[in-house]
Each structure stands twice: as C-alpha cells, then as structure tokens.
Protein backbone atom coordinates (compact mmCIF):
# COMPACT_ATOMS: atom_id res chain seq x y z
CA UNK A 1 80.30 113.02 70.61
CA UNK A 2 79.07 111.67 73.98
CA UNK A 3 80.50 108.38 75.56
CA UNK A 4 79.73 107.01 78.69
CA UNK A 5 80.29 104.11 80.75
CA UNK A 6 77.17 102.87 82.92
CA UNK A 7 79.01 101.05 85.31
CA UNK A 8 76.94 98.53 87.60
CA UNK A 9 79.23 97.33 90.73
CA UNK A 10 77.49 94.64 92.13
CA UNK A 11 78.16 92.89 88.83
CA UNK A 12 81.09 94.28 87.68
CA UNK A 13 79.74 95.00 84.85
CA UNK A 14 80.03 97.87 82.09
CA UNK A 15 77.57 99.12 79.34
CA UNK A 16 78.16 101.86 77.20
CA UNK A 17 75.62 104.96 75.72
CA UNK A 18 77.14 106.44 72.24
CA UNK A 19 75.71 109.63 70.89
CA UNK A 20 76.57 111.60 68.16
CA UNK A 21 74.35 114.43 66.10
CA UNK A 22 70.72 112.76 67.34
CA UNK A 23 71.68 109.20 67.21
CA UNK A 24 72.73 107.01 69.93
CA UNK A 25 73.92 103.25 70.48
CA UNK A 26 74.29 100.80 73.31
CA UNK A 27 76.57 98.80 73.77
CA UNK A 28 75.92 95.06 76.44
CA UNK A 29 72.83 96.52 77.84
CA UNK A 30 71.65 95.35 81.37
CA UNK A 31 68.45 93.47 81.64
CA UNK A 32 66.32 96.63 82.83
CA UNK A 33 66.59 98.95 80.14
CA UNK A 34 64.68 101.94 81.12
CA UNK A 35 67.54 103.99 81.94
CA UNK A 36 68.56 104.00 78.58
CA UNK A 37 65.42 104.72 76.77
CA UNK A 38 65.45 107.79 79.31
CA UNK A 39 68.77 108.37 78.52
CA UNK A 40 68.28 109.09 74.72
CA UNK A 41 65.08 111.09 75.38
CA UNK A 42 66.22 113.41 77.34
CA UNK A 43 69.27 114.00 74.79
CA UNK A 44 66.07 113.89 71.92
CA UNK A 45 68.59 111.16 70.69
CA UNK A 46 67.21 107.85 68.69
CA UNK A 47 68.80 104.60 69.62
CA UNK A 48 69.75 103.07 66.43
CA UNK A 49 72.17 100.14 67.04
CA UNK A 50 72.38 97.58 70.11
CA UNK A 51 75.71 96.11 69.61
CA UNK A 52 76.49 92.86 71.87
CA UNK A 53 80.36 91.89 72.15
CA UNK A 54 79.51 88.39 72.73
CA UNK A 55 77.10 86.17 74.21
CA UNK A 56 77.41 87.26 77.94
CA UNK A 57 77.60 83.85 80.33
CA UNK A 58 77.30 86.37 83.86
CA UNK A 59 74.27 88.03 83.04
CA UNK A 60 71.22 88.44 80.77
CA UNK A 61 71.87 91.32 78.50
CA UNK A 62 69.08 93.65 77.71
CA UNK A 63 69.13 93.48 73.88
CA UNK A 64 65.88 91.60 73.16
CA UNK A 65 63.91 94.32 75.44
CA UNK A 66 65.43 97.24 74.52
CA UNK A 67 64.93 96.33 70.80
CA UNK A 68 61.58 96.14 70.78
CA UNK A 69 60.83 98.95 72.72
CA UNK A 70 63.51 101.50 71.12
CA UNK A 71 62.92 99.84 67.81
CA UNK A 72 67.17 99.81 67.70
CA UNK A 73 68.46 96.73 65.67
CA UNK A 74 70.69 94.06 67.62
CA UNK A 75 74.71 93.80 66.41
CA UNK A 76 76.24 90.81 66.98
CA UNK A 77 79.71 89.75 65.08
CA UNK A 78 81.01 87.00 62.90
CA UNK A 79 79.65 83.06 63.57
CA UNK A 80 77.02 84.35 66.23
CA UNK A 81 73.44 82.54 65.59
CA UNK A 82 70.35 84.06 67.33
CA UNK A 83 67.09 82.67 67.87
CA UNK A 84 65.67 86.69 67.53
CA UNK A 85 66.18 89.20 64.84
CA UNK A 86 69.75 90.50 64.44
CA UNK A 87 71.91 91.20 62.17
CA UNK A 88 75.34 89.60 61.67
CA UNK A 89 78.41 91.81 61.27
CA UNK A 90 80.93 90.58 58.83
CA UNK A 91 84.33 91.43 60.33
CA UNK A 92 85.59 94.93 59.53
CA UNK A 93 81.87 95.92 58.81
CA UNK A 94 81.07 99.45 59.83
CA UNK A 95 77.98 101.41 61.14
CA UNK A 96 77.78 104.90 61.43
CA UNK A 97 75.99 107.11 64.40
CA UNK A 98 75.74 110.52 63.61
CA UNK A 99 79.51 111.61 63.11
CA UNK A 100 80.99 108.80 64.30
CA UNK A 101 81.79 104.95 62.60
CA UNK A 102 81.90 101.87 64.57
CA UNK A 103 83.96 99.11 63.04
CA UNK A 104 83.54 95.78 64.19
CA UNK A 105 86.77 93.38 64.42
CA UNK A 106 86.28 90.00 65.36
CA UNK A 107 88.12 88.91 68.06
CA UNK A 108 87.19 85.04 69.15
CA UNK A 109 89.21 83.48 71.79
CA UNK A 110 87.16 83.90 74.90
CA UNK A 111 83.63 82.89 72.77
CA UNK A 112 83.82 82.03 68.98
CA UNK A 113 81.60 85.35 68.26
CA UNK A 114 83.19 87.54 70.12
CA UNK A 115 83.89 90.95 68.67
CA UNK A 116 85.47 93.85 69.71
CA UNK A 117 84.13 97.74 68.29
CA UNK A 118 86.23 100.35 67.38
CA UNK A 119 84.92 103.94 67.32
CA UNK A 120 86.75 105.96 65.14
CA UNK A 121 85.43 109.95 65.62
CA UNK A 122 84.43 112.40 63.24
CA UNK A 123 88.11 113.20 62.36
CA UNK A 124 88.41 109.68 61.08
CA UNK A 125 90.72 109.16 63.94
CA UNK A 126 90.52 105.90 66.01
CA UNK A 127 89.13 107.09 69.58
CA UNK A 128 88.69 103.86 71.34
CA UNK A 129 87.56 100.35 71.23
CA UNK A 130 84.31 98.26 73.01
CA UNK A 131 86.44 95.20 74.05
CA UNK A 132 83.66 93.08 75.96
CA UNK A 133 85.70 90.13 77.05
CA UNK A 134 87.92 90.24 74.89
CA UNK A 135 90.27 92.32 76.74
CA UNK A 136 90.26 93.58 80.75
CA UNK A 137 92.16 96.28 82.25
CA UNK A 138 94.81 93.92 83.68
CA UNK A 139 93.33 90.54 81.96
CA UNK A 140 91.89 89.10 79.44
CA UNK A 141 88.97 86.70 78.90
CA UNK A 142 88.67 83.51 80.33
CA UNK A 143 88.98 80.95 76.94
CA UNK A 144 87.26 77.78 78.63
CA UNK A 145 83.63 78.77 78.53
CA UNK A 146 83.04 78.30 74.64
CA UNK A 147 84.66 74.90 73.83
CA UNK A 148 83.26 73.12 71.29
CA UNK A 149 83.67 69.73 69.70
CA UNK A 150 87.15 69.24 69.49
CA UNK A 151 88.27 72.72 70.31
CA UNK A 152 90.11 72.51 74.27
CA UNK A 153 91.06 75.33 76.22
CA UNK A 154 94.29 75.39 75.13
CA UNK A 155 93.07 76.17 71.76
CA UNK A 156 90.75 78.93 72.36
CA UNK A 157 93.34 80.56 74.34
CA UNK A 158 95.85 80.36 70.70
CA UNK A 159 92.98 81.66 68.95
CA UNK A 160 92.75 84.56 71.34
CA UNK A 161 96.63 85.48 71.58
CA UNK A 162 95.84 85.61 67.31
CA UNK A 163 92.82 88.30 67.86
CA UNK A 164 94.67 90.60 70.28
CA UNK A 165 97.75 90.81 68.15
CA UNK A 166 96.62 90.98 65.04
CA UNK A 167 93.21 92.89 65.68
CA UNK A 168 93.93 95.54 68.99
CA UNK A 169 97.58 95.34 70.06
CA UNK A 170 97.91 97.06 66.17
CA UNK A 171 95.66 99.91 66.91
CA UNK A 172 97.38 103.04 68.38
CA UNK A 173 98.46 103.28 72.16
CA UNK A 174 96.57 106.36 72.91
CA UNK A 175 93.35 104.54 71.57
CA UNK A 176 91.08 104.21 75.05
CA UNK A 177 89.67 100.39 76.10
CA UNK A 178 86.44 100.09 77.60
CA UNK A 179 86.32 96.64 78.67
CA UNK A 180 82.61 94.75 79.73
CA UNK A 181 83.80 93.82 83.09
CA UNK A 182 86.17 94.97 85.94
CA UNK A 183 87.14 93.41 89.32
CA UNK A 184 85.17 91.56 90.91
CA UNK A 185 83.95 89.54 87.66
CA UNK A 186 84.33 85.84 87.42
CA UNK A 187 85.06 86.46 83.28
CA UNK A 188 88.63 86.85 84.06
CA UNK A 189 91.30 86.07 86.99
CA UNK A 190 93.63 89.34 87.61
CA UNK A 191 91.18 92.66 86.50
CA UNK A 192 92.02 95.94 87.74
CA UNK A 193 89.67 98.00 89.78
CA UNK A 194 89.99 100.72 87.34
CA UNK A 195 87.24 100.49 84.57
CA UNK A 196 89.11 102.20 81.60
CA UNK A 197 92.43 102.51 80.19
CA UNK A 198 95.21 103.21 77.15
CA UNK A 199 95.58 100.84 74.69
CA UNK A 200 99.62 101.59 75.14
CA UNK A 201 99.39 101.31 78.99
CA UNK A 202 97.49 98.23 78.84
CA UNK A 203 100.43 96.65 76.56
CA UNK A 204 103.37 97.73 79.40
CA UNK A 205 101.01 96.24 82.59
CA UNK A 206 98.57 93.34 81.27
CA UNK A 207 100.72 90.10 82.03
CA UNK A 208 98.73 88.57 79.47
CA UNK A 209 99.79 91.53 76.28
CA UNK A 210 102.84 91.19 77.96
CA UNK A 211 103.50 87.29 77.14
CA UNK A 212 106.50 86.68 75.03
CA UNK A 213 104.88 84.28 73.16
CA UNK A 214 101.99 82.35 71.95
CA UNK A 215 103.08 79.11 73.93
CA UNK A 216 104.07 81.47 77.14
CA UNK A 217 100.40 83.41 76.66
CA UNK A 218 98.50 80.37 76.77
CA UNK A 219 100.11 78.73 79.76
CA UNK A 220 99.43 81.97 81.26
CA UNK A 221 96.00 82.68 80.31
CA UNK A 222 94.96 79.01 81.28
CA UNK A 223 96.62 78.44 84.37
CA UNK A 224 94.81 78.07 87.92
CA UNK A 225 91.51 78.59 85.88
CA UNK A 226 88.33 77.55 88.20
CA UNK A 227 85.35 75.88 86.87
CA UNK A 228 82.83 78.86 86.64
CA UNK A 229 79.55 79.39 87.99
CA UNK A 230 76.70 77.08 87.01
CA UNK A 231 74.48 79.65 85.61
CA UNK A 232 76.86 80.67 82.94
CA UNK A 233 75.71 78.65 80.70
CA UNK A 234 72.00 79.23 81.38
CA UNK A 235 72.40 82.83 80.96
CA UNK A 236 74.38 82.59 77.84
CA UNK A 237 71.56 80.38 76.92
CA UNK A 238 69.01 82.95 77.20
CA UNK A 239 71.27 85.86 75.67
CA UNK A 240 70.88 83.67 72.77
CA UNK A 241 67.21 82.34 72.82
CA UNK A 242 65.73 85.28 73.88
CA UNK A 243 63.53 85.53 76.96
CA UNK A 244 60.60 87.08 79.05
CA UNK A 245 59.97 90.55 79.52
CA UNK A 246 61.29 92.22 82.52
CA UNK A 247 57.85 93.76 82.35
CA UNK A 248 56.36 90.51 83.30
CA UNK A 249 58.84 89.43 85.67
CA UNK A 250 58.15 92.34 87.78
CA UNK A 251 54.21 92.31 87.17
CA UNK A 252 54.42 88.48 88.73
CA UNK A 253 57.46 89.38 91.16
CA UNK A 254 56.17 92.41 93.07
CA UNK A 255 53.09 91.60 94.91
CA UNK A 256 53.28 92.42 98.73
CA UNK A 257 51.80 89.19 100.94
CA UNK A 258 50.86 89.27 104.18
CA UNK A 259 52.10 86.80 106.83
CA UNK A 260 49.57 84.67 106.18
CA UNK A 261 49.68 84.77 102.53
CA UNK A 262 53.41 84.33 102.38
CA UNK A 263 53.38 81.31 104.42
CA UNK A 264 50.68 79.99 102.58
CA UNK A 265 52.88 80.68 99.47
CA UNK A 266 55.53 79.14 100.56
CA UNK A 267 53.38 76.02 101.51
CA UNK A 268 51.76 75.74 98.29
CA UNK A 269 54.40 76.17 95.67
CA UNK A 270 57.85 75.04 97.60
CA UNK A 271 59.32 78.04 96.85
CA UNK A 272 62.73 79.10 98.62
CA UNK A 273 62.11 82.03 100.73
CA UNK A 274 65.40 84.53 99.94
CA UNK A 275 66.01 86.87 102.31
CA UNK A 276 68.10 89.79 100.96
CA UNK A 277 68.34 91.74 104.59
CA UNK A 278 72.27 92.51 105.69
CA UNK A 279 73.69 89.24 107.43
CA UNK A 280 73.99 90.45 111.15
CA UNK A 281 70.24 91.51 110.59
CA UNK A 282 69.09 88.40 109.28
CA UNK A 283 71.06 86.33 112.46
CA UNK A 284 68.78 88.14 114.92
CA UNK A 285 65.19 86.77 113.22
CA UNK A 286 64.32 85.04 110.10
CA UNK A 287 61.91 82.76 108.96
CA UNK A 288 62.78 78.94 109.49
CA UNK A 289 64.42 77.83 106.49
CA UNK A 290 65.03 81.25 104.75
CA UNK A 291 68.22 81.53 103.09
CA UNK A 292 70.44 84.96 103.40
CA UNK A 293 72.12 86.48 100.60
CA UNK A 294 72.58 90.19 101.11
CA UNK A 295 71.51 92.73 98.68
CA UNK A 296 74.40 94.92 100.22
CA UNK A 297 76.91 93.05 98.31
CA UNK A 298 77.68 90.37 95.24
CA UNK A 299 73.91 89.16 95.49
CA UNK A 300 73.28 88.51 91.81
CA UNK A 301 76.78 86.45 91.03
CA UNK A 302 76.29 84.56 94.37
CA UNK A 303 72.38 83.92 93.82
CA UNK A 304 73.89 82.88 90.46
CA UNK A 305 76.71 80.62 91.95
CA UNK A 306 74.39 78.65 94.59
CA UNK A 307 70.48 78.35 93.43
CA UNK A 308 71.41 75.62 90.71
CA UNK A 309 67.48 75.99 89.31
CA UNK A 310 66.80 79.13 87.07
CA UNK A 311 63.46 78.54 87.08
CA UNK A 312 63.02 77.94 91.46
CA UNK A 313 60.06 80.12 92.84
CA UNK A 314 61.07 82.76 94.92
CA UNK A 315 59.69 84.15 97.68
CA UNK A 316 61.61 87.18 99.29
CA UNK A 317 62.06 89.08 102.67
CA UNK A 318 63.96 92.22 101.89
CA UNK A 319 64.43 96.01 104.06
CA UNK A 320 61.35 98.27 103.44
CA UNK A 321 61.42 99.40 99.64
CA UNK A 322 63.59 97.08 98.59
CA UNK A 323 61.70 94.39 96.73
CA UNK A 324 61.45 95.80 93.74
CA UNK A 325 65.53 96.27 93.49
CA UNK A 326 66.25 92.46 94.28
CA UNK A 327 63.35 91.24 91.66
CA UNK A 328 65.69 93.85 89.13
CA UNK A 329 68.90 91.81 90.40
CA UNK A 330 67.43 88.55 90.52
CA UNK A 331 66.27 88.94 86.61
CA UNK A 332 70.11 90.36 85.36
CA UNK A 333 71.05 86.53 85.98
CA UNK A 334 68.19 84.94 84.66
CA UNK A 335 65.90 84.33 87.80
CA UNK A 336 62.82 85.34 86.96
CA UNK A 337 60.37 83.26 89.10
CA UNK A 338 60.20 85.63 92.10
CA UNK A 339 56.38 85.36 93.05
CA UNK A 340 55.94 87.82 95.94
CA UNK A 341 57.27 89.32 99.04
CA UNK A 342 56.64 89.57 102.06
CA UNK A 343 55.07 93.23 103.23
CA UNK A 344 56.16 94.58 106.20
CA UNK A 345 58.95 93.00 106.59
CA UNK A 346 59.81 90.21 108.90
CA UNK A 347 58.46 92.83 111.47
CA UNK A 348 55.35 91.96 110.37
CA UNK A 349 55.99 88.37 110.56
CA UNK A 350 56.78 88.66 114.16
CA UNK A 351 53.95 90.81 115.32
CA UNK A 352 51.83 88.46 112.83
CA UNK A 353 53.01 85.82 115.82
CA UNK A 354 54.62 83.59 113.54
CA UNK A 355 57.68 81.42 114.05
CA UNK A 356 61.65 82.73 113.45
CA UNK A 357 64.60 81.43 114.13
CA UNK A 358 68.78 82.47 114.64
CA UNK A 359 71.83 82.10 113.71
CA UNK A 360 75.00 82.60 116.10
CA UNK A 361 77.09 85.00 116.02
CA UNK A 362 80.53 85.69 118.07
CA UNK A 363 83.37 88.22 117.99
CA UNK A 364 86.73 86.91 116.95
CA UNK A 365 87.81 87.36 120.47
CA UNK A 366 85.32 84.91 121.51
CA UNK A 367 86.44 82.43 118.86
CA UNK A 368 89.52 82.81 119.92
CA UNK A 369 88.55 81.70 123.55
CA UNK A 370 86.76 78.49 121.64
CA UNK A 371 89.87 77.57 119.78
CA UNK A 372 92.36 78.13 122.70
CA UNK A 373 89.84 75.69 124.83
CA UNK A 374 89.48 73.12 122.00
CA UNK A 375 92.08 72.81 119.50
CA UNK A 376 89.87 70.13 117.35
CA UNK A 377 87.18 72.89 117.04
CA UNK A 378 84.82 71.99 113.53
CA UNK A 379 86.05 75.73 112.07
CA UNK A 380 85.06 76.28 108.14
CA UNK A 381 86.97 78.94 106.38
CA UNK A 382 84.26 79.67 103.09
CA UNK A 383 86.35 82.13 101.34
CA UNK A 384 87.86 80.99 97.77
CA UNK A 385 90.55 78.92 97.21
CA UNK A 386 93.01 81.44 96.37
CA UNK A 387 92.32 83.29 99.40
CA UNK A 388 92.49 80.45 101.64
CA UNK A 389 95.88 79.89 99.71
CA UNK A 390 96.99 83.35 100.49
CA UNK A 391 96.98 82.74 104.07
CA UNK A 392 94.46 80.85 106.71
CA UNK A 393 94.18 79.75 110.36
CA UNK A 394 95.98 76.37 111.20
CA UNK A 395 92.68 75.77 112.81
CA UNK A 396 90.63 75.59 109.59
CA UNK A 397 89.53 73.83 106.93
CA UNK A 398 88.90 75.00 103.54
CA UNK A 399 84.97 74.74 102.56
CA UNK A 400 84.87 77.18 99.62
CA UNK A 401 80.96 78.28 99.62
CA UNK A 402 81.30 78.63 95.97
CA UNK A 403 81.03 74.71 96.22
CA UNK A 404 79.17 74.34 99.03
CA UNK A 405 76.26 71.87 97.50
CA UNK A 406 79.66 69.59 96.73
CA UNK A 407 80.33 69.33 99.94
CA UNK A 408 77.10 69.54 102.24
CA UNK A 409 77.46 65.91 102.27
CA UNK A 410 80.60 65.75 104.36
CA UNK A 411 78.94 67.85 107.16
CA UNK A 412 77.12 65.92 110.36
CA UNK A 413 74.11 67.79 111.63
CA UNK A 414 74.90 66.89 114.73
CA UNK A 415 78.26 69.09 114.76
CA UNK A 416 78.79 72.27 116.19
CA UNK A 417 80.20 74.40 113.21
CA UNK A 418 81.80 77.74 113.08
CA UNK A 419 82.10 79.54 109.96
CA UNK A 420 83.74 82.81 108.64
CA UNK A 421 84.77 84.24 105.38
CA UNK A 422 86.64 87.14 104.95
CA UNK A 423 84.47 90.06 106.60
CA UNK A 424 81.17 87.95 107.65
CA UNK A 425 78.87 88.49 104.15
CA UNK A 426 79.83 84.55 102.88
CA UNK A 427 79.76 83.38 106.33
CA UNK A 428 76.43 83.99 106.71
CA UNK A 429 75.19 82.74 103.65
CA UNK A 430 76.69 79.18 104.15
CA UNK A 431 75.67 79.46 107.76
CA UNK A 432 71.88 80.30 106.51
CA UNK A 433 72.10 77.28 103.43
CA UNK A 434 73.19 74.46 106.31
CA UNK A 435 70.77 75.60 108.66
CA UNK A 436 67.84 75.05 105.99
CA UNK A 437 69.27 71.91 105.02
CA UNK A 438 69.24 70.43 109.27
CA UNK A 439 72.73 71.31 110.03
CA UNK A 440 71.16 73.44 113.45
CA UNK A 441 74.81 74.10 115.16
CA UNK A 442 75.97 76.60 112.52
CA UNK A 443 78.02 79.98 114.44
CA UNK A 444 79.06 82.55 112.34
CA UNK A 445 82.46 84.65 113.44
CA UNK A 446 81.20 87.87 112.83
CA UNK A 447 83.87 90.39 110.86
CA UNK A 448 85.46 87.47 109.35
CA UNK A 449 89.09 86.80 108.39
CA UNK A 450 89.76 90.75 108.73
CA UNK A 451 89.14 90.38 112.66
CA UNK A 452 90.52 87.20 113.26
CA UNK A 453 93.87 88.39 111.86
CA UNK A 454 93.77 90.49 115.16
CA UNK A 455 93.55 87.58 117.59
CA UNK A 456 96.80 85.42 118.41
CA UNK A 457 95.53 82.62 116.78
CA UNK A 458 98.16 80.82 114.58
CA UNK A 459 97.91 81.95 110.77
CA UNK A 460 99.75 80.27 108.13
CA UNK A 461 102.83 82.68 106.45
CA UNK A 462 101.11 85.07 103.74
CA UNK A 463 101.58 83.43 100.20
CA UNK A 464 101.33 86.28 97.23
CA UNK A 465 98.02 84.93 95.92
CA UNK A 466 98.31 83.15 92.14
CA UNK A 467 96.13 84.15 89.50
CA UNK A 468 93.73 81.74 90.54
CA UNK A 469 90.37 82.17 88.54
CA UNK A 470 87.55 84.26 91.21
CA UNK A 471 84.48 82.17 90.10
C-alpha cells in the first residue's frame, strides 16, 4: 500500500496518489497532471480511478486531463452533475485498487456533492479517510459557497454538523484525515499548518467537532465568514463543464517576444502585462502600467482574488526561466489566456531603450519620520480585516487589497499614498494596481507591518484575532 500526499503550498492545496498491487488512484488532481502519469509509470502502476471530493471553487482540478490521457474514470459522489463522462457514486459505494477498498460517504454541507473516501486496507481495517472540504485539520468547510434556492447558510452549515457526526466523527480515532486544503486556504477560517492528522485528535482540538451542539456548531461555523474570492465560482464552473487542455494553454502561453513584439502585443490586444518578478525588484523598473504579483508567494489565489476577467489576455514579465511556471499557476485558477512573454526579461526592455517606470519604496524608519512630521499622512494598511483587527497603527486606515476594485474609487490621484501590508508582498501589489489605474503618488513601506512594529509609532493594543474568514 502506498499513500502520499502531493502537497502544493502556494495553494494550500493537497492531492493524493493511492497504489496498491499495480493499480493506483488520484485523488483532487492539480491542473498539470504530468507528475502523476510519471508517478504511476515509474511504479509500472495503472491509474484506474480519479476520485473528486467535490467541485473545487479555488482551483481547476485536473480530472478532465488526466482522464483522457491515463484513460482513469472520474468519481464524483451523490447529486453531482457533470457536463463530461463520470460516474456517480451512490453513497456507501465502494471501489477497489489492488488490495485496498475505497468507500465513498457522502458528506454535503460545504457543497451538496461533497463526499468524503474512506480507505479501508487489505486487513479490512479502516486506515484513513479523503475528507476534501469536508473536514480541515483545525476547521471545517466553509457552508456559504453552495446555496441554492431556498437553502441559506445557516442551513448548509445543519446539513454539515449531520455529515460529520453521523458519517466521520463514527469512524475510529486512530483512522488518519487527509484533508484537500491547509492554512493558507480561503475554504475555511482557522486551518492548521499541519497537513494530516487523527481522526481522535481532530475531535479533542477542532472547535468546530468540538461544538456542543447543532445550534452552537452552526453559529460557530458561520460566524465572521467573508465573502470569498470572485473566481470561485468560475472555477467551480469549469470543474464542472470541463475545459481546455493545459496542452494548449501552454502551446499559446509560452512564446518568448521581443521588446518590440511585446509592446506591439500589448498594443494590439489590450492585454494586462503581469509581472511576476519579487516586489522590491519590480519597484526599481517595470513597464508603465504593469501590474506586480509575485510568483514568490500566494500568486495564483491573489491573481484569482483581483483580475475579475477569466478570460483577460495576459502578457507576462517574469525572472529568467520562469514563464513557463506562472503560465502552470495562472491555469490552476482558470486563467488560461496568457499569450506570451517577454524574453529577456525587462533587461531586455531597457537595453531595447524602451520606457519603465517606479514605485517608492522607504524603510519603516523613514515612515516613521513622515508620520512624526505629518500626523494627517494618507497611510493605507492592505492587510485583511482580521489582521487589521488584530492590531494596526492609529495612523492608518483599513484598505483591505482583497477589495481593492471596491474601493479605488475613494482614492484621489492627486494624493500622496503610502501603503504597507504585513511584510511588503500586498503592498506592492496595490501600490502597482493604483499606479496603472493614474494614482502616480503610491510609496510602498518596505518590510511591512513586521518593521513598523519596531518604530515608536502608536499601535493599537493586540486583539486575539476572531475566526474571521481569510478570503
């Protein structure tokens, strides 16, 4: 028996290779599914089942792809309709791989299809259980992103309390849960950094498993939840419809332009030139009207979050090498109109002669100085709400970035601005998005909150954070 988790950081996000005696199953693929295919060859293994949990909102899921090119058939449980082939598990319907069964138990709260697997080994004994987002290691999913007709919230959340009690809180403690998602993920409000856990440790330290009842679990579950990112929808969308191959999205995505061609590009089509560079890199040079979102950290989920358009042309300036990994990231959330990028770099922009422009940037200490001299300084804190909440400088104002095309309005481009999040990644990408939209007076505070917390500058008493949702 071989389990592992693939675990991919920069979206939090969890899929699962199953082997057992020359047969092998996936479980919430990513988008590029290579790695598996490779995976099972090198084992001499044949991937026979694809089984989805649910219909993921946060990415694409790599189920349509990796179907027909492993020739695996796609498992999806109770209620789900699909616009491809797949077959529709009846709850408590089992599959086998090799030695081992896989039992699915639908579990709807967070979505209406959402399912949870249980492998049981070839001892018969129950080893562990695929939870999606069902259940978190400290959480458990959010229940607003499924409501339909007259269903609320409030009643997704009772239908959820029903699947965890009477579908995995039942199974045995020492049974193993290996959720979809860990921290970091905007599919639940209070995940743990770790990845994996007990069933039985899960019930003593989940505040949610830990509700003592149904009325008590759904106050809980629902409270301080944020509206979530605007391409959850899209993506669950295309999880269901289907969608292009990431074969094509790279053939059209990765082809190197020269200055000339790029600007041309750009030009032409009205495409929004990304650039995925780290932010202090970017503030140096960068073409006019670029925007900066760093492949160095959360660049899918906050691509996701901000460029409301699935289908905007991209144009991208990324470090040597790299285009070919943000064209990957871009596609895991459904983006898969990158048309070219620039080659060489914006090196070879500059030595091409063409024009660049910069963004601020200051040490805390020197923001300190601004403040001091001008108490009624424009300052912009863009972290979220909860961590504004937490604890922030008198000085600012909260301009979450996560809504920052809500409330663009409310800024004068003829204001001098300064920004900061909580280590400079955020601050640069709202300082990058008002500069392309006129606002020219944009100064990021480089190192963020972490390095203004050194200054003297007055700070508001630390709040423990709530469970506010992190969308």
């Amino acid at each position: 028996m071989k389990i592992e988790q693939i675990y991919t950081g920069c979206l939090a996000e969890a899929a699962y290779y199953i082997e057992s005696k020359g047969e092998a199953a996936i479980i919430d693929p990513l988008r590029e599914v290579e790695p598996y295919l490779k995976k099972a060859a090198q084992h001499g293994a044949t991937i026979k089942y694809i089984f989805e949990t649910h219909f993921h909102a946060d990415f694409v899921s790599g189920h349509v792809d990796l179907a027909e090119k492993s020739g695996a058939q796609i498992i999806y449980g109770p209620t789900a309709k699909t616009e491809f082939e797949s077959h529709i598990a009846t709850d408590g319907e089992q599959f086998k791989i090799g030695d081992l069964t896989i039992t699915a138990l639908h579990t709807p709260g967070h979505t209406p299809e959402s399912t949870t697997y249980l492998l049981t080994d070839a001892n018969g004994k129950d080893y562990c259980i695929f939870t999606g987002d069902t259940l978190f290691i400290g959480d458990v999913g959010r229940p607003d992103l499924a409501q339909k007709g007259t269903l609320t919230m409030e009643d997704m959340a009772a239908t959820l309390y029903d699947s965890l009690h009477d579908k995995i809180m039942v199974l045995a403690d020492d049974v193993i849960v290996y959720p979809a998602h860990g921290a970091g993920s905007a599919c639940g409000k209070n995940m743990s950094k770790e990845t994996f856990d007990t069933l039985g440790h899960q019930k003593e330290v989940n505040y949610a498993l830990k509700a003592g009842s149904k009325a008590q679990f759904i106050q809980e579950v629902t409270a301080g939840i944020l509206p979530p990112p605007q391409y959850f929808a899209k993506n669950a969308a295309m999880n269901k419809g289907g969608y292009e191959s990431i074969d094509e999205v790279f053939e059209k995505g990765l082809i190197a332009l020269a200055p000339a061609e790029f600007e041309e590009m750009a030009n032409q089509t009205g495409a929004l030139i990304l650039d995925t560079r780290d932010p202090q890199v970017f503030a140096q040079d960068f073409i006019p009207n670029s925007v900066n979102i760093g492949l160095n950290g959360q660049f899918a989920p906050w691509v996701g979050a901000l460029i409301t358009d699935l289908k905007q042309e991209l144009l991208l300036v990324t470090d040597e090498g790299k285009a070919e990994e943000a064209i990957t990231r871009l596609a895991r959330v459904g983006y898969d109109n990158t048309i070219g990028y620039l080659e060489g770099g914006i090196e070879a922009w500059k030595a091409a002669g063409k024009e660049t422009d910069q963004i601020q940037s200051i040490s805390a200490a020197e923001f300190e100085s601004i403040v001091n001299g001008n108490p009624h300084v424009n300052a912009l804190d863009v972290r979220k709400p909860g961590e504004y909440e937490a604890e922030h400088l008198e000085a600012t104002l909260t301009r979450p970035l996560d809504y920052i095309n809500d409330w663009t309005a409310e800024i004068s481009p003829n204001e001098t601005y300064y920004i900061h999040c909580a280590g400079g990644y955020r601050s640069m990408i709202a300082a990058s998005i008002l500069k392309a939209r006129g606002v020219d007076k944009v100064i990021d505070v480089a190192g963020g909150y972490g390095a203004i917390k050194n200054t003297s500058l007055k700070r508001t008493d630390f709040a423990c954070p709530s469970k506010a949702m992190k969308a």
